[in-house]
PDB file of N, CA and C in Angstrom:
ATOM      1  N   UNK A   1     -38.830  19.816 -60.379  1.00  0.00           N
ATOM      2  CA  UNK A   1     -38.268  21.021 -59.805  1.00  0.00           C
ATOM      3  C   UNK A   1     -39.375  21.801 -59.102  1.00  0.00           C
ATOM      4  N   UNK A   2     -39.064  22.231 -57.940  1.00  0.00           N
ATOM      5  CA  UNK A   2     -39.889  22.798 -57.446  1.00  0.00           C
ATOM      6  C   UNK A   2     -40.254  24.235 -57.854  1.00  0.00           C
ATOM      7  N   UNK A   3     -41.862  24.235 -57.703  1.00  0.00           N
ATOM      8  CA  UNK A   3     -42.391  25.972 -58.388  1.00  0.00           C
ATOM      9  C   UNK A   3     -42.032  27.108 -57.232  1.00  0.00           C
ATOM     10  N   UNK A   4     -41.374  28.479 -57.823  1.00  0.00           N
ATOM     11  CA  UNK A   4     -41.345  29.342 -57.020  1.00  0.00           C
ATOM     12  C   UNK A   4     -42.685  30.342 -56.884  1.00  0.00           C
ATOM     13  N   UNK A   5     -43.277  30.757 -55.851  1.00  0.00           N
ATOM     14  CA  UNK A   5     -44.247  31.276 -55.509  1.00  0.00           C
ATOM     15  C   UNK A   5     -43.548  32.900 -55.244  1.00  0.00           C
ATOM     16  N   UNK A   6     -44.055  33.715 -55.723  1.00  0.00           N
ATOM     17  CA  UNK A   6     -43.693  35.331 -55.229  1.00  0.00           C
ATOM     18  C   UNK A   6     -44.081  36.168 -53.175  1.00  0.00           C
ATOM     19  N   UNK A   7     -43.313  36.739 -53.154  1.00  0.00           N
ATOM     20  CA  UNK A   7     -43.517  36.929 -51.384  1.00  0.00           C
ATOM     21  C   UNK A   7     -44.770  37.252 -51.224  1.00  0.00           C
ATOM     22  N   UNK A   8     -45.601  38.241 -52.193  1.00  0.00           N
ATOM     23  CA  UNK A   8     -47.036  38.675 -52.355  1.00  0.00           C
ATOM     24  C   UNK A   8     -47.953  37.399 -52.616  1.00  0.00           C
ATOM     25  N   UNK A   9     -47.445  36.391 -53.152  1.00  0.00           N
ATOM     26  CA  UNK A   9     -48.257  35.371 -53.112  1.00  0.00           C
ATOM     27  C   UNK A   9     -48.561  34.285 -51.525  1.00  0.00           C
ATOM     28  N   UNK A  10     -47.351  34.305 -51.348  1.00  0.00           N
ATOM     29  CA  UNK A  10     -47.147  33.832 -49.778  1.00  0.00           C
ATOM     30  C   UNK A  10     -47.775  34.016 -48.907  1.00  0.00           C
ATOM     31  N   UNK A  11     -47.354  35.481 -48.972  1.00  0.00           N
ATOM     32  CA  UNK A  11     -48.037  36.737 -47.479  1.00  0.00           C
ATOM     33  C   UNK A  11     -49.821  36.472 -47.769  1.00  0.00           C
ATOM     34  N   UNK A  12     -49.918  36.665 -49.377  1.00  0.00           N
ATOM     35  CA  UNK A  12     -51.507  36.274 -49.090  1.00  0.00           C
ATOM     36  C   UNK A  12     -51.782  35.152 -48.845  1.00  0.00           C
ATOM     37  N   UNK A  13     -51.828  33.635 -48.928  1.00  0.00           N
ATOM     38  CA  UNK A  13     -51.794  32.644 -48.237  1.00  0.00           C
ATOM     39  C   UNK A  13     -51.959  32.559 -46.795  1.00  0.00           C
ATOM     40  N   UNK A  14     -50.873  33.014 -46.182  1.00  0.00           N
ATOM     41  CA  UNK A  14     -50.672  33.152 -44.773  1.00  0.00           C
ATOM     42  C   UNK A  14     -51.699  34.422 -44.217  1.00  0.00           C
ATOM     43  N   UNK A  15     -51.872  35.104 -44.870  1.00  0.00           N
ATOM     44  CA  UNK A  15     -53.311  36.113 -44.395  1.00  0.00           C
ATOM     45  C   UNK A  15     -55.055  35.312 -44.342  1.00  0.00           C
ATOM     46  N   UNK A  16     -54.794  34.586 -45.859  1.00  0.00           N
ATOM     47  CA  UNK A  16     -56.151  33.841 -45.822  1.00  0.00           C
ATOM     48  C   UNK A  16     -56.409  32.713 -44.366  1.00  0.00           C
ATOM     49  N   UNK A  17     -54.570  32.160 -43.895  1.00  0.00           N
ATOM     50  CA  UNK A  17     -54.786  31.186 -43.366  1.00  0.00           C
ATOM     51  C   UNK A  17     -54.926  31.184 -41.851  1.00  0.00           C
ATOM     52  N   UNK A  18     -54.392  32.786 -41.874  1.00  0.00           N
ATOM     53  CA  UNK A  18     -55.222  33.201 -39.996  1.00  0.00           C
ATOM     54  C   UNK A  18     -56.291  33.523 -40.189  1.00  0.00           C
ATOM     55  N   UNK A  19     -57.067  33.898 -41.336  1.00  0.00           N
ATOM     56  CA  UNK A  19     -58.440  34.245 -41.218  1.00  0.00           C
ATOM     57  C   UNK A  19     -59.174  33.239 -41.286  1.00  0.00           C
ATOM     58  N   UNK A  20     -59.021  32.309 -42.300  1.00  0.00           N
ATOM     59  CA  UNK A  20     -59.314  30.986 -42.101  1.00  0.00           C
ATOM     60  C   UNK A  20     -59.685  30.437 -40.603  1.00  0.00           C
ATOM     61  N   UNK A  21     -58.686  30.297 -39.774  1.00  0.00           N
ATOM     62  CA  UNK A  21     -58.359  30.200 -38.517  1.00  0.00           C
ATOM     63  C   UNK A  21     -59.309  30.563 -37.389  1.00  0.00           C
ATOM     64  N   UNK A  22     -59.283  32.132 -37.928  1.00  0.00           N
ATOM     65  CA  UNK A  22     -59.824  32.940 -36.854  1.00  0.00           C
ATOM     66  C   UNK A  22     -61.559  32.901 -36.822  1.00  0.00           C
ATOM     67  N   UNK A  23     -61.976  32.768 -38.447  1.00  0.00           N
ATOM     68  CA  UNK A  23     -63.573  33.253 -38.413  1.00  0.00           C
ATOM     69  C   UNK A  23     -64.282  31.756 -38.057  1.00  0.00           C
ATOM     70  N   UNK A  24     -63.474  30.262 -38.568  1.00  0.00           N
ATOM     71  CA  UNK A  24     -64.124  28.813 -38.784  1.00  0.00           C
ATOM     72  C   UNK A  24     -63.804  28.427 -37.360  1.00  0.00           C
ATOM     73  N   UNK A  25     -62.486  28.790 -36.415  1.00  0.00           N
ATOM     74  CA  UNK A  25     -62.164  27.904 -35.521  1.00  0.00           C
ATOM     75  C   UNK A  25     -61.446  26.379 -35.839  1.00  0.00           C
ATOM     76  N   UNK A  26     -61.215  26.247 -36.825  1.00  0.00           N
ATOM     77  CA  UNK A  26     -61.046  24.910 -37.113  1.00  0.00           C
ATOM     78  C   UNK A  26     -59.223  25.220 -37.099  1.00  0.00           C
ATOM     79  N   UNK A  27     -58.801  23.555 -36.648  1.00  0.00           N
ATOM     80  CA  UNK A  27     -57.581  23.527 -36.358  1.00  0.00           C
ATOM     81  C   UNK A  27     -56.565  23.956 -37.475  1.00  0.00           C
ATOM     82  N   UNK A  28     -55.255  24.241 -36.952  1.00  0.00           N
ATOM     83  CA  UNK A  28     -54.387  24.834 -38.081  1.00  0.00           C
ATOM     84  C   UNK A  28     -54.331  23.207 -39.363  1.00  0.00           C
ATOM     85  N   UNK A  29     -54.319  22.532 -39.119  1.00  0.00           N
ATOM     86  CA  UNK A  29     -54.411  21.758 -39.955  1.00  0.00           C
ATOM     87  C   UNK A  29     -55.120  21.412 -40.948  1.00  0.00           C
ATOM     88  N   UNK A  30     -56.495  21.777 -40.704  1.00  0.00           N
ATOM     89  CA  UNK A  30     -57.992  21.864 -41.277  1.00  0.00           C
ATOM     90  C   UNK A  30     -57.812  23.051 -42.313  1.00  0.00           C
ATOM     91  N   UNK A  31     -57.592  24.106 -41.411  1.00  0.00           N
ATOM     92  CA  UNK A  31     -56.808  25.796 -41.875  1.00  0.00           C
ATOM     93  C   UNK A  31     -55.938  25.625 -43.157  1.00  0.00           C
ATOM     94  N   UNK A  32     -54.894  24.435 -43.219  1.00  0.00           N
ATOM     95  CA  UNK A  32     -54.014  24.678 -44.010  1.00  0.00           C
ATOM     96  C   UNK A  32     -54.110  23.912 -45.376  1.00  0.00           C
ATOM     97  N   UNK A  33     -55.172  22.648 -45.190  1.00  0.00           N
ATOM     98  CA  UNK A  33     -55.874  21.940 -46.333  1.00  0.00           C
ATOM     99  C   UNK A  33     -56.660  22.636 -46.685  1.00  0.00           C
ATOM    100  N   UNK A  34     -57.382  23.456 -45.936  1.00  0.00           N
ATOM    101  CA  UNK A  34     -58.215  24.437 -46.743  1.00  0.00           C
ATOM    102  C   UNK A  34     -57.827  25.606 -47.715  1.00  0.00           C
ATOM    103  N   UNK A  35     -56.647  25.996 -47.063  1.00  0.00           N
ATOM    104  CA  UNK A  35     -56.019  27.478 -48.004  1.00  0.00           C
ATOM    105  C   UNK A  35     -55.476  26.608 -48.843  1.00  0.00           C
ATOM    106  N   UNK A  36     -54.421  25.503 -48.891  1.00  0.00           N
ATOM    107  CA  UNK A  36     -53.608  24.661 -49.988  1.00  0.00           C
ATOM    108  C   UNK A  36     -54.890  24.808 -50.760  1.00  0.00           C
ATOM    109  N   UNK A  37     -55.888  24.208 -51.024  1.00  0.00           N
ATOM    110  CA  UNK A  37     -56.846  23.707 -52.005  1.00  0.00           C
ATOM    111  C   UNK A  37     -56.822  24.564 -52.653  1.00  0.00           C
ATOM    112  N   UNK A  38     -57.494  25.781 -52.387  1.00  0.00           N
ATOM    113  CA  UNK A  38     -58.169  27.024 -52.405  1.00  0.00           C
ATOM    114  C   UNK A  38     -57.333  27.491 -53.326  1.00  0.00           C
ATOM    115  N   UNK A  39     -56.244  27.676 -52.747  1.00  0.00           N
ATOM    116  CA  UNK A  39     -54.533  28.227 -53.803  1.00  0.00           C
ATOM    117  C   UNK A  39     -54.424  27.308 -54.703  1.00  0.00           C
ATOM    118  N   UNK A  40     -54.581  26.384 -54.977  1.00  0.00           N
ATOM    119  CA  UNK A  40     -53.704  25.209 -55.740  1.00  0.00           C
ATOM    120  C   UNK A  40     -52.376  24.927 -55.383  1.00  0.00           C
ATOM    121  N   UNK A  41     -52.018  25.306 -54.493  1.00  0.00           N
ATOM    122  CA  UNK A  41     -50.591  24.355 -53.894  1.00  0.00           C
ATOM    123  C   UNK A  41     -50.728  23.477 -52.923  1.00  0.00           C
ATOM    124  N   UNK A  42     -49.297  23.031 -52.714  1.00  0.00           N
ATOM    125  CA  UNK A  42     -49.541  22.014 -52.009  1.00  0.00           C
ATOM    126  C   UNK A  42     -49.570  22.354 -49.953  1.00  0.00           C
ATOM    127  N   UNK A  43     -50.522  21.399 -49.443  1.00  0.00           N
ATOM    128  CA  UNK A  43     -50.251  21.809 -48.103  1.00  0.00           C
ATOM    129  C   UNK A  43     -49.007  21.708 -47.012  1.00  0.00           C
ATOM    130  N   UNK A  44     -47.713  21.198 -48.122  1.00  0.00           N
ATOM    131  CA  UNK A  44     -46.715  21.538 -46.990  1.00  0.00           C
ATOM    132  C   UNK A  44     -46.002  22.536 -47.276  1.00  0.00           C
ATOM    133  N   UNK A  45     -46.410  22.917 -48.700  1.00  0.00           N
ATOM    134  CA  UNK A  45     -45.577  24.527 -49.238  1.00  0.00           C
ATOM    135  C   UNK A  45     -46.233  25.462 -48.157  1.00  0.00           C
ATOM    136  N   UNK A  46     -47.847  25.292 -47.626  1.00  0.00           N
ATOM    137  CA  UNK A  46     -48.513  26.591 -46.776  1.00  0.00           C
ATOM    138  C   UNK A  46     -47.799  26.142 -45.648  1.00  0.00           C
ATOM    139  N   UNK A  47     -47.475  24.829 -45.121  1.00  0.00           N
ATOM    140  CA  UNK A  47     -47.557  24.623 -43.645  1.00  0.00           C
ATOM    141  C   UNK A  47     -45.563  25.218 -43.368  1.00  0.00           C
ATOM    142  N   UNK A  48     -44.908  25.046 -44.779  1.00  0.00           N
ATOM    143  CA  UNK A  48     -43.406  25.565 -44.524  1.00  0.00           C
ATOM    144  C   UNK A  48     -43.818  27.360 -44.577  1.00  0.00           C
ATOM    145  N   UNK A  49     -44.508  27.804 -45.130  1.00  0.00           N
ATOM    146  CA  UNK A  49     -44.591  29.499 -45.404  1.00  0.00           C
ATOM    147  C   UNK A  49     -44.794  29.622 -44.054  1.00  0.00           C
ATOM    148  N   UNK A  50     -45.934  28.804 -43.268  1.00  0.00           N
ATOM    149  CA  UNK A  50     -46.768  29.433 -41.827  1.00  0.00           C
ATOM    150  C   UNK A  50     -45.006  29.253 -40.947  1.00  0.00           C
ATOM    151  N   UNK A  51     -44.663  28.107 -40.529  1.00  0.00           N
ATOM    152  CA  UNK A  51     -43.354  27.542 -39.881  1.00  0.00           C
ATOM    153  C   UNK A  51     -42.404  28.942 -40.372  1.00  0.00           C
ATOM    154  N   UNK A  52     -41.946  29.165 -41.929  1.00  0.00           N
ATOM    155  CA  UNK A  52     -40.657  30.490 -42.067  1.00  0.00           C
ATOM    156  C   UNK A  52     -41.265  31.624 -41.262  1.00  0.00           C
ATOM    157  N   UNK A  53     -42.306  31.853 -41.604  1.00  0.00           N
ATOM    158  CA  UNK A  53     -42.972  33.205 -40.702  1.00  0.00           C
ATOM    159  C   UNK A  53     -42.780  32.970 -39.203  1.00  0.00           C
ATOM    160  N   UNK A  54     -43.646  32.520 -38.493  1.00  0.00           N
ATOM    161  CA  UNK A  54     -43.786  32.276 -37.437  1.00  0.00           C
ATOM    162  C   UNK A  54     -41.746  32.540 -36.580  1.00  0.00           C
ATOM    163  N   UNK A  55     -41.492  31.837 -37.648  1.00  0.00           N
ATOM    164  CA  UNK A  55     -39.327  31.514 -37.154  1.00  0.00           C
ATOM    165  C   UNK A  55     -39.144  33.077 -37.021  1.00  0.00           C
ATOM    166  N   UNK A  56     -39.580  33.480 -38.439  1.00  0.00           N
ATOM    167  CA  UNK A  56     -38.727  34.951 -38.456  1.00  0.00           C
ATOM    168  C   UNK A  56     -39.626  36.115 -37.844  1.00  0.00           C
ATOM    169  N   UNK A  57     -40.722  35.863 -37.020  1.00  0.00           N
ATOM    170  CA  UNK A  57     -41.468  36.918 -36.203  1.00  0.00           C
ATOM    171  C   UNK A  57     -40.759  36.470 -34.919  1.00  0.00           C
ATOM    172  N   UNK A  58     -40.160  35.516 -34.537  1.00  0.00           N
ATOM    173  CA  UNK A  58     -39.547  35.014 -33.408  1.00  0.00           C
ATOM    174  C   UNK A  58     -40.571  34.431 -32.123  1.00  0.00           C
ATOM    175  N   UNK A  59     -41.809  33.854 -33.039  1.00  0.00           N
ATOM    176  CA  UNK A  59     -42.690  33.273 -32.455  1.00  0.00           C
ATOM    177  C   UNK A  59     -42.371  31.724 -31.977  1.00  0.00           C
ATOM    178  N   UNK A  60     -41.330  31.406 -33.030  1.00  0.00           N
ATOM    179  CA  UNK A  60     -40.938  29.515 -33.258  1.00  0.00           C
ATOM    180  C   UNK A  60     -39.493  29.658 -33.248  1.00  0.00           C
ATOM    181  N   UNK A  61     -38.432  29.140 -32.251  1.00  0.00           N
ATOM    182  CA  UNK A  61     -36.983  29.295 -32.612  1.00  0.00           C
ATOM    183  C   UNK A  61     -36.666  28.291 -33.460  1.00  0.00           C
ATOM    184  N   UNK A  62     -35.763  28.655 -34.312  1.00  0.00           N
ATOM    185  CA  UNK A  62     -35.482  28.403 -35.507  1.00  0.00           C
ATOM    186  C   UNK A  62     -34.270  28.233 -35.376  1.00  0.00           C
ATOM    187  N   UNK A  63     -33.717  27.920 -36.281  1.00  0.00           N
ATOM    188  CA  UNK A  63     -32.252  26.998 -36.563  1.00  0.00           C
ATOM    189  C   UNK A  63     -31.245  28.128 -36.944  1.00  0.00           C
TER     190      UNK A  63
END
C-alpha cells in the first residue's frame, strides 16, 4: 500500500527540488534522484509531486 506523505511534506520536497535545480544546474532528473535520496522516497513519488504542481499552476496541461 502506498505511504501517504503530508502537503507540508511535499511542498518541501518540491522547494528543495528547484533549489536543487537552481544553485547545481544539474538536470531535473539529476534534481529529482537527488531530493528522492535525501527524503527517503521514492523518485517517482518527487517526479509525480513536481508533474501535480506544475498541472495545477497551469504550467503543464493536464487531464
Amino acid at each position: 500500500m502506498p505511504r501517504k506523505y503530508s502537503p507540508e511534506f511535499r511542498d518541501r520536497a518540491l522547494r528543495l527540488l528547484d533549489t536543487t535545480m537552481e544553485d547545481s544546474e544539474v538536470s531535473e532528473f539529476e534534481a529529482i534522484k537527488s531530493v528522492a535520496s535525501k527524503l527517503g522516497v521514492s523518485q517517482e513519488s518527487v517526479r509525480r509531486w513536481r508533474r501535480k504542481a506544475e498541472i495545477d499552476a497551469g504550467q503543464r496541461p493536464g487531464v
